[in-house]
Protein backbone atom coordinates (compact mmCIF):
# COMPACT_ATOMS: atom_id res chain seq x y z
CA UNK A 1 -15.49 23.58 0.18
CA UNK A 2 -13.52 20.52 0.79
CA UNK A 3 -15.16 16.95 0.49
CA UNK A 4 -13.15 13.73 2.31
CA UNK A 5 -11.22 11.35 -0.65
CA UNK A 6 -12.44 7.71 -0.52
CA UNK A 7 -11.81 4.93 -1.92
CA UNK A 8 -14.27 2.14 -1.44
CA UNK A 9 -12.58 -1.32 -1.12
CA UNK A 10 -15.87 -2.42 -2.71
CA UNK A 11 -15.21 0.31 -5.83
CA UNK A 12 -16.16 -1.47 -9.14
CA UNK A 13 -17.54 -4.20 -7.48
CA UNK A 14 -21.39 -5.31 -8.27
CA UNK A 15 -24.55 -4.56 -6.21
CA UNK A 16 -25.34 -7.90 -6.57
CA UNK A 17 -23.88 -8.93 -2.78
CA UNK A 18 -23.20 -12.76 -4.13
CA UNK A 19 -21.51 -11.88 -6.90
CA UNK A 20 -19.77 -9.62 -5.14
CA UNK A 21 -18.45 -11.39 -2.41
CA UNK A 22 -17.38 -13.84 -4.76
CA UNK A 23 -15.64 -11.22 -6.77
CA UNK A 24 -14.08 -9.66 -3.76
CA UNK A 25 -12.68 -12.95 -2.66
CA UNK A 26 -10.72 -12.94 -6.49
CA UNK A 27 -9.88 -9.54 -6.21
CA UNK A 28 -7.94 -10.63 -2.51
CA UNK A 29 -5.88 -13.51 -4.24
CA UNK A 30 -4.68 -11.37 -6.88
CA UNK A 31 -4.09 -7.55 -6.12
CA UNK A 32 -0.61 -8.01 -4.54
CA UNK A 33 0.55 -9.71 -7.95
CA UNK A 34 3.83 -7.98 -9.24
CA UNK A 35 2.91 -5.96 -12.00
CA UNK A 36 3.75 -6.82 -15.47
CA UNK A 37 3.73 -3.58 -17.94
CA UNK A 38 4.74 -5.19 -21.14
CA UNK A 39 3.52 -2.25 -23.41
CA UNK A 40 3.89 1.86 -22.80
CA UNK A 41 5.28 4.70 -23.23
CA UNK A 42 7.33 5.98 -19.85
CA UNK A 43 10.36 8.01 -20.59
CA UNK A 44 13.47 5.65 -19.84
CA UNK A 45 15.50 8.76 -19.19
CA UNK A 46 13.58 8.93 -15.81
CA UNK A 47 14.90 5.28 -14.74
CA UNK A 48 17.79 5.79 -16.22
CA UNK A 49 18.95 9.12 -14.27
CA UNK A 50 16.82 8.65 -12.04
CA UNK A 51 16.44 12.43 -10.54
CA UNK A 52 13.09 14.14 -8.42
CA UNK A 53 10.18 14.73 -11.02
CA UNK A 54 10.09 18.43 -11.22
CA UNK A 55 6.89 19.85 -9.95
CA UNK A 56 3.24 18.18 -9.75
CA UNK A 57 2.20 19.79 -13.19
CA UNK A 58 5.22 18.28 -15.34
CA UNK A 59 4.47 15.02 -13.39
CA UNK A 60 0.98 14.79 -13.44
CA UNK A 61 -0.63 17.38 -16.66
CA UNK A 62 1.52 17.61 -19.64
CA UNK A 63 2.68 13.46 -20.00
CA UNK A 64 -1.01 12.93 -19.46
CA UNK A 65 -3.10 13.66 -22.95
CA UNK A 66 -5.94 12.22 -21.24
CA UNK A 67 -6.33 14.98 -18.88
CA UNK A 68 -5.58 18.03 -21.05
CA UNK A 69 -7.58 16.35 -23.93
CA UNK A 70 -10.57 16.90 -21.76
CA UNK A 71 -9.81 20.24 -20.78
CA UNK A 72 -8.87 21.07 -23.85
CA UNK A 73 -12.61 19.92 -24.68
CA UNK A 74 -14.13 22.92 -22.67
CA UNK A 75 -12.34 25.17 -24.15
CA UNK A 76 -8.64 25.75 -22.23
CA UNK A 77 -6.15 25.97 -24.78
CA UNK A 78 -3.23 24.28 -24.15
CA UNK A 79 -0.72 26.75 -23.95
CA UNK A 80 -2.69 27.47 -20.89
CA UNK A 81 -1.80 23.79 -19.81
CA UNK A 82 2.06 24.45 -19.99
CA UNK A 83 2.01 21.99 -23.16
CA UNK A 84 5.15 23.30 -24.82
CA UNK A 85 4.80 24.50 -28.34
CA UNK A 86 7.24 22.99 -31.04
CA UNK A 87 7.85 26.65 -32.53
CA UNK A 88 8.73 27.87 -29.48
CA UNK A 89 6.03 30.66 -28.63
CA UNK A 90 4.84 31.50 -25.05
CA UNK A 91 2.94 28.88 -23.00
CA UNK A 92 2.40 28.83 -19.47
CA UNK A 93 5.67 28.27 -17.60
CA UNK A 94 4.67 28.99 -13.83
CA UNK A 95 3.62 25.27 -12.91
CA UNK A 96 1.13 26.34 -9.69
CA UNK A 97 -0.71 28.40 -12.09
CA UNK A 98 -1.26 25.21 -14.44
CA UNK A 99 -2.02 23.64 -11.40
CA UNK A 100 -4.72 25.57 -10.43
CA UNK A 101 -6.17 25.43 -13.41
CA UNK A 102 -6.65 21.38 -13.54
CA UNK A 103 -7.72 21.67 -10.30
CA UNK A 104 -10.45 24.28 -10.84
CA UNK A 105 -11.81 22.27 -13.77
CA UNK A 106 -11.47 18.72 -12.01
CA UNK A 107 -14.75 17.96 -12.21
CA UNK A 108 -14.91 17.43 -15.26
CA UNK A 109 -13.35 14.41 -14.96
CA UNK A 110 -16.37 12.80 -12.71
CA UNK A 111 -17.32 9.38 -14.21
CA UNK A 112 -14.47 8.80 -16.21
CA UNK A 113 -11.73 6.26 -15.68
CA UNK A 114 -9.06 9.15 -15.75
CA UNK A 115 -10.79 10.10 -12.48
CA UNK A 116 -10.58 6.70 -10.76
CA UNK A 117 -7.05 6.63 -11.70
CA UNK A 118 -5.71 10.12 -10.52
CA UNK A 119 -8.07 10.02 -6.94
CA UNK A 120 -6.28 6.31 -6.86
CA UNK A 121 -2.89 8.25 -6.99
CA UNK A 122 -3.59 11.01 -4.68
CA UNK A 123 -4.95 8.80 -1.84
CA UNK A 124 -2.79 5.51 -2.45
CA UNK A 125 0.34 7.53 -3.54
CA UNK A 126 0.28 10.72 -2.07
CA UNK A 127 -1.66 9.94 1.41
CA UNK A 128 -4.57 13.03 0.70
CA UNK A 129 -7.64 12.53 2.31
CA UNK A 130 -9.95 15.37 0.76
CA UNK A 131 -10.97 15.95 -2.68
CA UNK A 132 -9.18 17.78 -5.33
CA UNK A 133 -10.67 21.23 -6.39
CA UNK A 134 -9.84 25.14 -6.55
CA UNK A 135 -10.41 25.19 -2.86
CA UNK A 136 -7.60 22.25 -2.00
CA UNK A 137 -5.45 23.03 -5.15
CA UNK A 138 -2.80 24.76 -3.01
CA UNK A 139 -2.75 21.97 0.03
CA UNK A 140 -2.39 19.28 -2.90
CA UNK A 141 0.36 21.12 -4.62
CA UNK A 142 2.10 21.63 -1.62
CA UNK A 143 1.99 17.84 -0.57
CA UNK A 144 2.93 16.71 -3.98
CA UNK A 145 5.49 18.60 -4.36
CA UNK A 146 7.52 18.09 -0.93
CA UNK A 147 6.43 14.15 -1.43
CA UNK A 148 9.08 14.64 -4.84
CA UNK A 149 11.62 16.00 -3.50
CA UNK A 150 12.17 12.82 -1.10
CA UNK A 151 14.41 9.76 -1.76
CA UNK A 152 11.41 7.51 -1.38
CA UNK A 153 9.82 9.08 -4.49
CA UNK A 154 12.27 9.09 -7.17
CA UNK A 155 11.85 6.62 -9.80
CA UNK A 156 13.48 3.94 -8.93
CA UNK A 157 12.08 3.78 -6.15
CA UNK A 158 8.44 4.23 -7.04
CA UNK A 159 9.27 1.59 -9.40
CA UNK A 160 10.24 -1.00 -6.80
CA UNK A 161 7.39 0.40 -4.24
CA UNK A 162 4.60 -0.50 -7.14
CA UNK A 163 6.17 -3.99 -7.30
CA UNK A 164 6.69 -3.48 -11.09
CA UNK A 165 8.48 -6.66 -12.07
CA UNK A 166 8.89 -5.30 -15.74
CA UNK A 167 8.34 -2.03 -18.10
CA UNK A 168 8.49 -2.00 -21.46
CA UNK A 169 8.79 1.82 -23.04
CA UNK A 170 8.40 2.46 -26.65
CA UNK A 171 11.07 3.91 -29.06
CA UNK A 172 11.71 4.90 -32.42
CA UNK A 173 14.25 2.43 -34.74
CA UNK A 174 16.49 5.75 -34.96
CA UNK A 175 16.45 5.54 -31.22
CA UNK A 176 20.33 4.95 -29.59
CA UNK A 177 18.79 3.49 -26.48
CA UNK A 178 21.20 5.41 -24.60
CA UNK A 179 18.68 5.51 -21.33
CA UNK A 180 18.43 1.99 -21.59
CA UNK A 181 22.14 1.39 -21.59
CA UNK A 182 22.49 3.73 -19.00
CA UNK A 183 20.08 1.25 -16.66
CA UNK A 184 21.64 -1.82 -17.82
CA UNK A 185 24.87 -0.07 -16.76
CA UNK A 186 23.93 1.20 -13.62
CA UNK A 187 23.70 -2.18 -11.60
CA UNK A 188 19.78 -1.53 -10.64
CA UNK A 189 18.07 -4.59 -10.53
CA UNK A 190 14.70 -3.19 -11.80
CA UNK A 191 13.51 -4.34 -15.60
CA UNK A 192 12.83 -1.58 -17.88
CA UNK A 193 13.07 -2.54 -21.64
CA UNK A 194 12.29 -1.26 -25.22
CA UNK A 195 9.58 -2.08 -27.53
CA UNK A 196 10.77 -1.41 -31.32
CA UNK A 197 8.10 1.47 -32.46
CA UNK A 198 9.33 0.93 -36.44
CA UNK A 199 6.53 3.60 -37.55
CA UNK A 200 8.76 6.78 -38.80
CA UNK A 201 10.67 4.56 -41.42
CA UNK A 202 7.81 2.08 -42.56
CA UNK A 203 4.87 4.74 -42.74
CA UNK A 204 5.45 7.19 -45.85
CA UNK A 205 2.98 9.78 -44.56
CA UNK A 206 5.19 9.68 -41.43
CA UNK A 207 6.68 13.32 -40.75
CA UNK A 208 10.18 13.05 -42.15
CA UNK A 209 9.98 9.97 -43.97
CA UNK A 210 13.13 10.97 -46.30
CA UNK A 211 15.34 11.92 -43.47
CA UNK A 212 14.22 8.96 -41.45
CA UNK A 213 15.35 6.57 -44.15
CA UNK A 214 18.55 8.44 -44.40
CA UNK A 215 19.28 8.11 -40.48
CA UNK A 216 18.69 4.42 -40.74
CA UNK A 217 21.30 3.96 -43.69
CA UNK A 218 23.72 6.14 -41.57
CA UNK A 219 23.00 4.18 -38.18
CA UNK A 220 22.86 0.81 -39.63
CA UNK A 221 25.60 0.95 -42.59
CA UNK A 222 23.16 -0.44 -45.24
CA UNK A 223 21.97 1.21 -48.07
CA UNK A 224 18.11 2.53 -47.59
CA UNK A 225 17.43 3.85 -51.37
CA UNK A 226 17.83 0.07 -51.69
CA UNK A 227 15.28 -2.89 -51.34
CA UNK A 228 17.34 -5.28 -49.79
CA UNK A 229 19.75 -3.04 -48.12
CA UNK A 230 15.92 -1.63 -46.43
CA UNK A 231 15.62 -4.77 -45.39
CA UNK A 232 18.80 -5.64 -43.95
CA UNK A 233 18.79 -2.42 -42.20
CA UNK A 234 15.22 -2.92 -40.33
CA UNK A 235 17.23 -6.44 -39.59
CA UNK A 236 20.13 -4.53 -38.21
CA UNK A 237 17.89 -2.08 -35.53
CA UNK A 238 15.91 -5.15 -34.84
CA UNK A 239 18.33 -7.14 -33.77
CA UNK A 240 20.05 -4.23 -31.47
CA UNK A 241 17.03 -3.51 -29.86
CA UNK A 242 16.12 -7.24 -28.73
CA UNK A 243 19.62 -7.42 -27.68
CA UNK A 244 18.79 -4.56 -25.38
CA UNK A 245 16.12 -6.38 -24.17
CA UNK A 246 12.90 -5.85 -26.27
CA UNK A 247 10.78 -8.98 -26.97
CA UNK A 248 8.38 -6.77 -28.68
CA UNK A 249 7.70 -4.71 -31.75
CA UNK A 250 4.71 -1.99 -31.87
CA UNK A 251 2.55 -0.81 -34.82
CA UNK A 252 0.43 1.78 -35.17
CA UNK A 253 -0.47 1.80 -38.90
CA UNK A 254 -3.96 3.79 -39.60
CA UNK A 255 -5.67 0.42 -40.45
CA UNK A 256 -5.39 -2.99 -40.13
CA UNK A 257 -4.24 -3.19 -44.23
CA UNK A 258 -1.90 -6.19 -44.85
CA UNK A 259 -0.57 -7.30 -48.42
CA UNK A 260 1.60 -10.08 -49.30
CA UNK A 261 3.43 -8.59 -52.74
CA UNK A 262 5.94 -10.69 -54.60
CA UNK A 263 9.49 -9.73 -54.42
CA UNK A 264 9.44 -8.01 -57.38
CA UNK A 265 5.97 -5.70 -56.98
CA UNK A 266 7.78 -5.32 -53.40
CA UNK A 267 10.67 -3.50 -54.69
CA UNK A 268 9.22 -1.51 -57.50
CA UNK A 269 6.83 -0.28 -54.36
CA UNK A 270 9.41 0.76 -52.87
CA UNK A 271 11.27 2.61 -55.04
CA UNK A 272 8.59 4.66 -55.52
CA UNK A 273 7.66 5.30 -51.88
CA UNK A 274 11.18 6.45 -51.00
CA UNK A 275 12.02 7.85 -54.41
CA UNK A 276 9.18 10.79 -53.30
CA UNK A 277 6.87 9.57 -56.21
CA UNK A 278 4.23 8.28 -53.54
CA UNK A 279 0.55 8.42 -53.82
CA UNK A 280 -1.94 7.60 -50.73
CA UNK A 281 -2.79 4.38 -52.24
CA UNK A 282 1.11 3.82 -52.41
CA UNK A 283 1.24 4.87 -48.82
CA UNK A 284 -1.12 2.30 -47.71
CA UNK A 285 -0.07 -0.54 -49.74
CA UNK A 286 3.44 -0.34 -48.24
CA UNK A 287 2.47 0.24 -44.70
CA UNK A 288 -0.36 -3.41 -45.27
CA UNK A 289 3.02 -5.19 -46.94
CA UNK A 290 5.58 -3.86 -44.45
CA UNK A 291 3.14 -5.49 -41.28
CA UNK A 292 3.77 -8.60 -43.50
CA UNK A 293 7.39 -8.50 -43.87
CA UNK A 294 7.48 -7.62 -39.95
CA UNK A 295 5.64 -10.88 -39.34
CA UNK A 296 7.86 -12.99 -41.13
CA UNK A 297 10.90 -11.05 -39.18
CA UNK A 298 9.43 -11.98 -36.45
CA UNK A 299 9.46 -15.20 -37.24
CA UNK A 300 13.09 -15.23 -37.83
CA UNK A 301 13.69 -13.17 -34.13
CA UNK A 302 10.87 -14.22 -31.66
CA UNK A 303 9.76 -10.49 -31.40
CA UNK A 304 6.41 -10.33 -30.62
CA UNK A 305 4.53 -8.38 -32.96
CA UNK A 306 1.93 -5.79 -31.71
CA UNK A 307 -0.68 -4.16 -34.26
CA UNK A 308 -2.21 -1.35 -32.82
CA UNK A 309 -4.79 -0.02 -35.91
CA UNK A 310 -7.86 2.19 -36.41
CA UNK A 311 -6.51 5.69 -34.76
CA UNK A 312 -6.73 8.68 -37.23
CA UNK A 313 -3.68 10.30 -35.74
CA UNK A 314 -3.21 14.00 -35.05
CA UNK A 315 -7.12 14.21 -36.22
CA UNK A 316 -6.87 18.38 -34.98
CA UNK A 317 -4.33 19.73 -37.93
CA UNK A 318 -4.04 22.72 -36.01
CA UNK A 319 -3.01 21.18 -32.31
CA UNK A 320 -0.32 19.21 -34.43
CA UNK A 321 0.92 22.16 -36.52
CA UNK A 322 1.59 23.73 -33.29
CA UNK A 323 2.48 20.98 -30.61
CA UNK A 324 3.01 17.57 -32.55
CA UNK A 325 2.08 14.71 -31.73
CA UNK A 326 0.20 12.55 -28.99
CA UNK A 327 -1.46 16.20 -27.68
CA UNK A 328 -4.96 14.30 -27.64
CA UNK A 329 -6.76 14.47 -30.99
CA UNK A 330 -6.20 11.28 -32.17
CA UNK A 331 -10.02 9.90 -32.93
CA UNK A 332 -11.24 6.22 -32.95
CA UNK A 333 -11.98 4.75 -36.93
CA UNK A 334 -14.42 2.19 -38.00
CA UNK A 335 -12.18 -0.72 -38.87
CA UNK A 336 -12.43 -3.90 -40.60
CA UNK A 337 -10.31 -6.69 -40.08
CA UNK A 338 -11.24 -10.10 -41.67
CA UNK A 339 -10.46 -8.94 -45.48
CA UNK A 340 -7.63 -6.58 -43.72
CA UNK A 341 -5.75 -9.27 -42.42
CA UNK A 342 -6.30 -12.14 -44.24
CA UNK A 343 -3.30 -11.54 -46.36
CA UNK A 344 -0.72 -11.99 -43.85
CA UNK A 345 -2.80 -14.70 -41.82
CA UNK A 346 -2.42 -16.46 -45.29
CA UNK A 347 1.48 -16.21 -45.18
CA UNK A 348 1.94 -16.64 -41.47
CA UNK A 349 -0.85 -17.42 -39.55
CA UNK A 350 -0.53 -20.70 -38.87
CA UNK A 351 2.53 -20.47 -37.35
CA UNK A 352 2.67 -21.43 -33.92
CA UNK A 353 5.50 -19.95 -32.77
CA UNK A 354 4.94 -16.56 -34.07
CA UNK A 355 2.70 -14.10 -32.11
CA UNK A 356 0.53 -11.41 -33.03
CA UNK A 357 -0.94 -9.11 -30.56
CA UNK A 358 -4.07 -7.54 -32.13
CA UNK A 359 -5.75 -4.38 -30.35
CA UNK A 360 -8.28 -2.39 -31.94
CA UNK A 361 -10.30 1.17 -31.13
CA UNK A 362 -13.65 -0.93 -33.12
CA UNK A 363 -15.48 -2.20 -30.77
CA UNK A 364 -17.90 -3.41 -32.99
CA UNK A 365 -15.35 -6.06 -34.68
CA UNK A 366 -14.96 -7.95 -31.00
CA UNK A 367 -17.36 -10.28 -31.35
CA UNK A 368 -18.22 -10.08 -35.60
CA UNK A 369 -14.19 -10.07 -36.93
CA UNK A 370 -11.92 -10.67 -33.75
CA UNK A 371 -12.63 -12.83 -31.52
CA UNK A 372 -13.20 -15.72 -34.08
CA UNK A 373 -10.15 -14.56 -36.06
CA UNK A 374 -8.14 -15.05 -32.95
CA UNK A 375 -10.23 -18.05 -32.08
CA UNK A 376 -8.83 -19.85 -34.90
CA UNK A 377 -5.43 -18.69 -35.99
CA UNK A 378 -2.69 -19.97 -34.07
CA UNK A 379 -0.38 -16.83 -34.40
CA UNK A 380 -2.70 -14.50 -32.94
CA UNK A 381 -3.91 -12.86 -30.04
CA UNK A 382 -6.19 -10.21 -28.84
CA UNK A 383 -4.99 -7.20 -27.17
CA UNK A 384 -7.07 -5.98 -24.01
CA UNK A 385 -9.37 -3.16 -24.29
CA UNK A 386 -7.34 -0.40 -24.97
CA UNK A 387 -7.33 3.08 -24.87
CA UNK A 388 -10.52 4.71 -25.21
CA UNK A 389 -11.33 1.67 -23.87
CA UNK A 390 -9.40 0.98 -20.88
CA UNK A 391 -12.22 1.82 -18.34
CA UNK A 392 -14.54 -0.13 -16.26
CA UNK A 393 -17.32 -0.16 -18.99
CA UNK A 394 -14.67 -1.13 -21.71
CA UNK A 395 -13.05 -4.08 -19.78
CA UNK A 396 -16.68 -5.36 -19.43
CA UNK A 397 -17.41 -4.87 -22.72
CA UNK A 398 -14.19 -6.89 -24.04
CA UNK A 399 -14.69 -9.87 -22.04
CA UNK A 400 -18.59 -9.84 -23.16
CA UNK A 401 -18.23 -10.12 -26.83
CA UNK A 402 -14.68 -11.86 -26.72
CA UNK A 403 -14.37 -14.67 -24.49
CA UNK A 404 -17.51 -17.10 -25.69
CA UNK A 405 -15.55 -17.53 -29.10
CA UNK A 406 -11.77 -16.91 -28.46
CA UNK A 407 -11.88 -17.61 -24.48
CA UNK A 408 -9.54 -16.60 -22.47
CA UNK A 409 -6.41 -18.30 -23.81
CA UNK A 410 -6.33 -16.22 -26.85
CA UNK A 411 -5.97 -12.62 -24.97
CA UNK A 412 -3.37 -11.67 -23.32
CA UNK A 413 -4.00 -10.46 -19.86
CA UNK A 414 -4.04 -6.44 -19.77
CA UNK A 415 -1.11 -3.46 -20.34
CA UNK A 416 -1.57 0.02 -19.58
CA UNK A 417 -0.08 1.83 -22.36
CA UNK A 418 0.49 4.69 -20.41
CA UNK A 419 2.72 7.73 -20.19
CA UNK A 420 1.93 8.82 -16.69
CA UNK A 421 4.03 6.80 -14.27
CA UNK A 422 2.02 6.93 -11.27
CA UNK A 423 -1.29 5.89 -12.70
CA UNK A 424 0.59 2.52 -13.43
CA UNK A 425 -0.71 0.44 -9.73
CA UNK A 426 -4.48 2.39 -10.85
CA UNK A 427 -4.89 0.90 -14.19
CA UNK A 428 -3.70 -2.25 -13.02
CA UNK A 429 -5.74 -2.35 -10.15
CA UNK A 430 -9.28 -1.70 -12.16
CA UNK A 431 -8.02 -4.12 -14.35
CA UNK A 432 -7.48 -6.94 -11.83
CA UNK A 433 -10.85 -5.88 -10.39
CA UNK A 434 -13.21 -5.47 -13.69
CA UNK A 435 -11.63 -9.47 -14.58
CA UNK A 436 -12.52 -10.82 -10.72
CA UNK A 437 -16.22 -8.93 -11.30
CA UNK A 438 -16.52 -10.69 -14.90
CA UNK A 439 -15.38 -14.05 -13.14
CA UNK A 440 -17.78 -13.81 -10.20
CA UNK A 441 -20.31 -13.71 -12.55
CA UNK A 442 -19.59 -16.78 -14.20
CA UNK A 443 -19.12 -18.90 -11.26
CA UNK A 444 -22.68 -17.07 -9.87
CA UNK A 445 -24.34 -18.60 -12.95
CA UNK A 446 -22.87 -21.67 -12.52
CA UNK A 447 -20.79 -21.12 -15.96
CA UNK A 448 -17.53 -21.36 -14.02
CA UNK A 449 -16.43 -23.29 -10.68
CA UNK A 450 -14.69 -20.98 -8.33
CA UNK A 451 -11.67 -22.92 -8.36
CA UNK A 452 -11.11 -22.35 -11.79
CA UNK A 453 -12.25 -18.46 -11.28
CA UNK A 454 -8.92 -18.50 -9.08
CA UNK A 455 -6.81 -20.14 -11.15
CA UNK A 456 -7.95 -17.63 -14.29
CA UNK A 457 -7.83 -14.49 -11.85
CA UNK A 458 -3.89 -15.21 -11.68
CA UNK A 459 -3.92 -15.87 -15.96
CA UNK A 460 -5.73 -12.63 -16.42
CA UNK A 461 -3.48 -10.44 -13.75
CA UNK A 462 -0.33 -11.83 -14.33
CA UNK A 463 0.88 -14.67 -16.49
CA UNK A 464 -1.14 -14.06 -19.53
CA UNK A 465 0.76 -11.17 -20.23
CA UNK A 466 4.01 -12.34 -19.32
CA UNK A 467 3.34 -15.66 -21.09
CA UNK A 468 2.53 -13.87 -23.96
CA UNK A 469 5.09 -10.96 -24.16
CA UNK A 470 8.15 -13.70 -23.45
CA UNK A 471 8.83 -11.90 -20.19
C-alpha cells in the first residue's frame, strides 16, 4: 500500500486561523535565513574529503541514534541495524537488508519529531512523493541511492545547497584536527569549525582517563602528572583549537556540579584523581572544579563555554560493553542547578564578557532554577530546548516557562546538535516555525506588536545564535 508524502506549508502552525496567519506571515520573513549550526556533531572528514555517502543506511540509520534507539525499543537489536560492534563480531553488513528493516518498522516513528524531520528529508531532499514503508522500501532505496552517487549531492555541495553559513563539529582535545586542516587547505569557501569537547581528560570516570592524560602530555609537551603542567597543557589544546577556528568549548559533565577549590585543595585533588586513588566523590568534585577553571580560561580566550548536564550516559551497560558510546541509552536526570552553580557564578558570573551557554534535559528547572539564573547573571545564557527536547512540544514548552523571566535576550536562538547531515534544513525549519507560532501568539494577545514579532523572528532564527557563539 503506498500513501502520497505531504508536507503541509501550514505544518506546525495553529488552528487558530488569526494566529496563524500571523504566524505564517513570520515564518515567510525568516525561512530563507542562512543557517547558523554553531553546535553538533557531523563528521569533518565528510567536508573535508568530500566523497559520495555510501549507501542510504550508512547515511541515514547508523549516525542517527534517534532512529535505532526507537527500534531498538521494540525489540530489533542492533546488530540487526548494521551498528558496528567495537569487538568486532557479526552485524548486519548488506545495507538494503538494514534498509528494509527501518522501513518495515517506520511507523513507529508517527508523532515524533524524528518523523517530521526524515519525511522533511525525503520530500525536500530527495524529491519522493509517497510514504515510506515495506511496500516503497525498495523505490526509496533506489532513489536515494542514485541521488548519492551525483555531484550535486556530495557534501560540499549539500552544504552550500542548505545555505549553511557555518558548522561547528565537536572533537576530543586529543583530536589533530587533521579534517579541519584539510578544509582550511582545500580553498572551499564553506565554514566548518571545531568545538573543544575537553570531556576524556577532565572526567575521571571517562573510559581511558590514564591514557588520555598521557596523550595530552605527549601532544602538548607539558607534564600531565603535574598540576600546573595540567593546566598549561588544557591551555596548549585550547589555544590550537580556537586557532583552527573554534569559538566554543562543550561539556557534558553528568551534573551541573561546580566548585571553586583553592590552589592548594586543587592540586592535592588532583593528584589523587590522576594518581588512580579516585573515589566517586573525587570524580565529581574535579569534574564541578574543572567547569570552574574552564570558565576562567575562557575568560582569558573568548571561548564560549557550553554546559551540557543531566544525561546519565551509556545508561544500557550492556549496549556500551558491546558498541560504545552515543548508541541511544543515554537517559534524562533530575537536575538541580541554583546550589550547582552558584560556585562558579560566584567566581565569574558577573563577568560580562564571558559567556556561558546553559542547556539542560530538566525541564522542570526552566522556569524554578533557569530562567531567573540566566535572568540575572550577566555571563550566562540559556541553551534552546535540546535533545529530548528538540520537538514541536519542547520548543513550546521552553519559550513558556523561559521567556517571562529571562526574555528573549538571554537564550540564544536554536542549534541542532545533530549527527545526521541531512536533517540539518528540518530541525531548523521546525525551529524557525515553533518561534513564529510562539510570536503570533503574543502579538494575537496584544503582548507583542507585530513589528517587533519581525524583528525577534530574525533574533530567534539567526543572529541570536551567531551573536552569541562569536560567529
Amino acid at each position: 500500500m503506498t500513501n502520497p508524502l505531504i508536507l503541509h506549508p501550514d505544518r506546525l502552525f495553529p488552528a487558530d486561523t488569526n494566529i496563524r496567519d500571523i504566524a505564517r506571515n513570520l515564518y515567510q520573513s525568516v525561512k530563507e535565513l542562512p543557517i547558523i549550526s554553531p553546535h553538533g556533531h557531523t563528521d569533518p572528514a565528510w567536508f573535508a574529503d568530500n566523497q559520495p555517502f555510501g549507501n542510504p543506511a550508512d547515511l541515514l540509520i547508523r549516525p542517527d541514534h534517534y532512529v535505532f534507539r526507537m527500534l531498538y525499543s521494540q525489540g530489533i537489536p542492533l546488530e540487526q541495524l548494521g551498528i558496528r560492534s567495537q569487538d568486532g563480531s557479526p552485524v548486519e553488513q548488506d545495507p538494503r537488508k538494514i534498509w528494509q528493516r527501518f522501513a518495515e518498522n517506520y511507523h513507529l516513528f508517527r508523532g515524533t519529531p524524528s518523523r517530521i524531520w526524515l519525511d522533511t528529508v525525503f520530500h525536500d531532499v530527495f524529491d519522493l512523493d509517497v510514504q515510506l514503508n515495506g511496500d516503497t522500501a525498495e523505490t526509496y532505496y533506489a532513489r536515494i541511492d542514485s541521488y548519492l552517487s551525483t555531484p550535486e549531492f556530495l557534501p560540499r555541495a549539500l552544504f552550500e545547497r542548505f545555505n549553511i553559513e557555518v558548522l561547528a563539529t565537536t572533537e576530543s582535545p586529543l583530536d589533530d584536527l587533521r579534517h579541519h586542516q584539510k578544509i582550511r587547505e582545500s580553498g572551499w569557501a564553506g565554514r566548518v569549525i571545531t568545538a573543544f569537547r575537553p570531556d576524556p581528560v577532565l572526567d575521571p570516570e571517562f573510559e581511558g582517563f590514564a591514557d588520555n592524560l598521557a596523550k595530552l602530555a605527549e601532544i602538548t609537551g607539558e607534564d600531565t602528572s603535574s598540576w600546573s603542567g595540567y593546566l598549561a597543557a588544557l591551555r596548549n589544546r585550547r589555544a590550537f583549537f580556537k586557532e583552527m577556528g573554534a569559538t566554543s568549548t562543550d561539556h557534558g559533565h553528568p551534573t551541573a556540579a561546580t566548585a571553586n577549590l583553592s590552589p592548594a585543595q586543587a592540586e592535592a585533588l588532583f593528584n589523587r584523581v590522576q594518581g588512580g586513588d579516585c573515589s566517586a566523590a573525587d570524580a565529581e568534585l574535579f569534574r564541578a572544579h574543572m567547569l570552574t577553571e574552564m570558565a576562567r580560561m575562557s575568560i582569558e580566550d573568548g571561548l564560549v563555554m557550553q554546559i551540557h548536564p543531566g544525561s546519565y550516559r551509556n545508561h544500557n551497560t550492556g549496549v556500551f560493553q558491546r558498541f560504545g558510546r552515543d548508541k541511544g541509552c543515554d537517559i534524562p536526570l533530575q537536575t538541580e542547578y541554583v546550589q550547582a552553580l552558584q560556585p562558579l557564578l560566584e567566581a565569574v558570573g558577573n563577568e560580562s564578557q564571558l559567556s556561558i551557554i546553559l542547556f539542560t534535559l530538566d525541564e522542570t528547572s526552566y522556569s524554578r532554577e533557569l530562567a531567573p539564573l540566566a535572568g540575572h547573571y550577566p555571563a550566562l545564557k540559556l541553551g534552546p530546548a535540546w535533545w529530548f527536547h528538540d520537538s514541536p512540544e519542547g520548543m513550546r514548552r521552553f519559550r513558556e516557562q523561559v521567556t517571562e523571566t529571562a526574555g528573549f535576550y538571554n537564550t540564544v536562538g536554536f542549534n541542532d546538535d545533530t549527527r545526521a547531515f541531512l536533517s540539518i534544513p528540518a530541525r531548523h525549519d521546525v525551529a524557525r516555525r515553533m518561534d513564529c507560532v510562539w510570536l503570533a501568539q503574543l502579538v494575537a494577545e496584544h503582548r507583542l506588536q507585530e513589528s517587533e514579532a519581525f524583528e525577534l523572528a530574525e533574533d530567534l532564527a539567526y543572529n541570536l545564535a551567531k551573536r552569541a557563539y562569536k560567529l
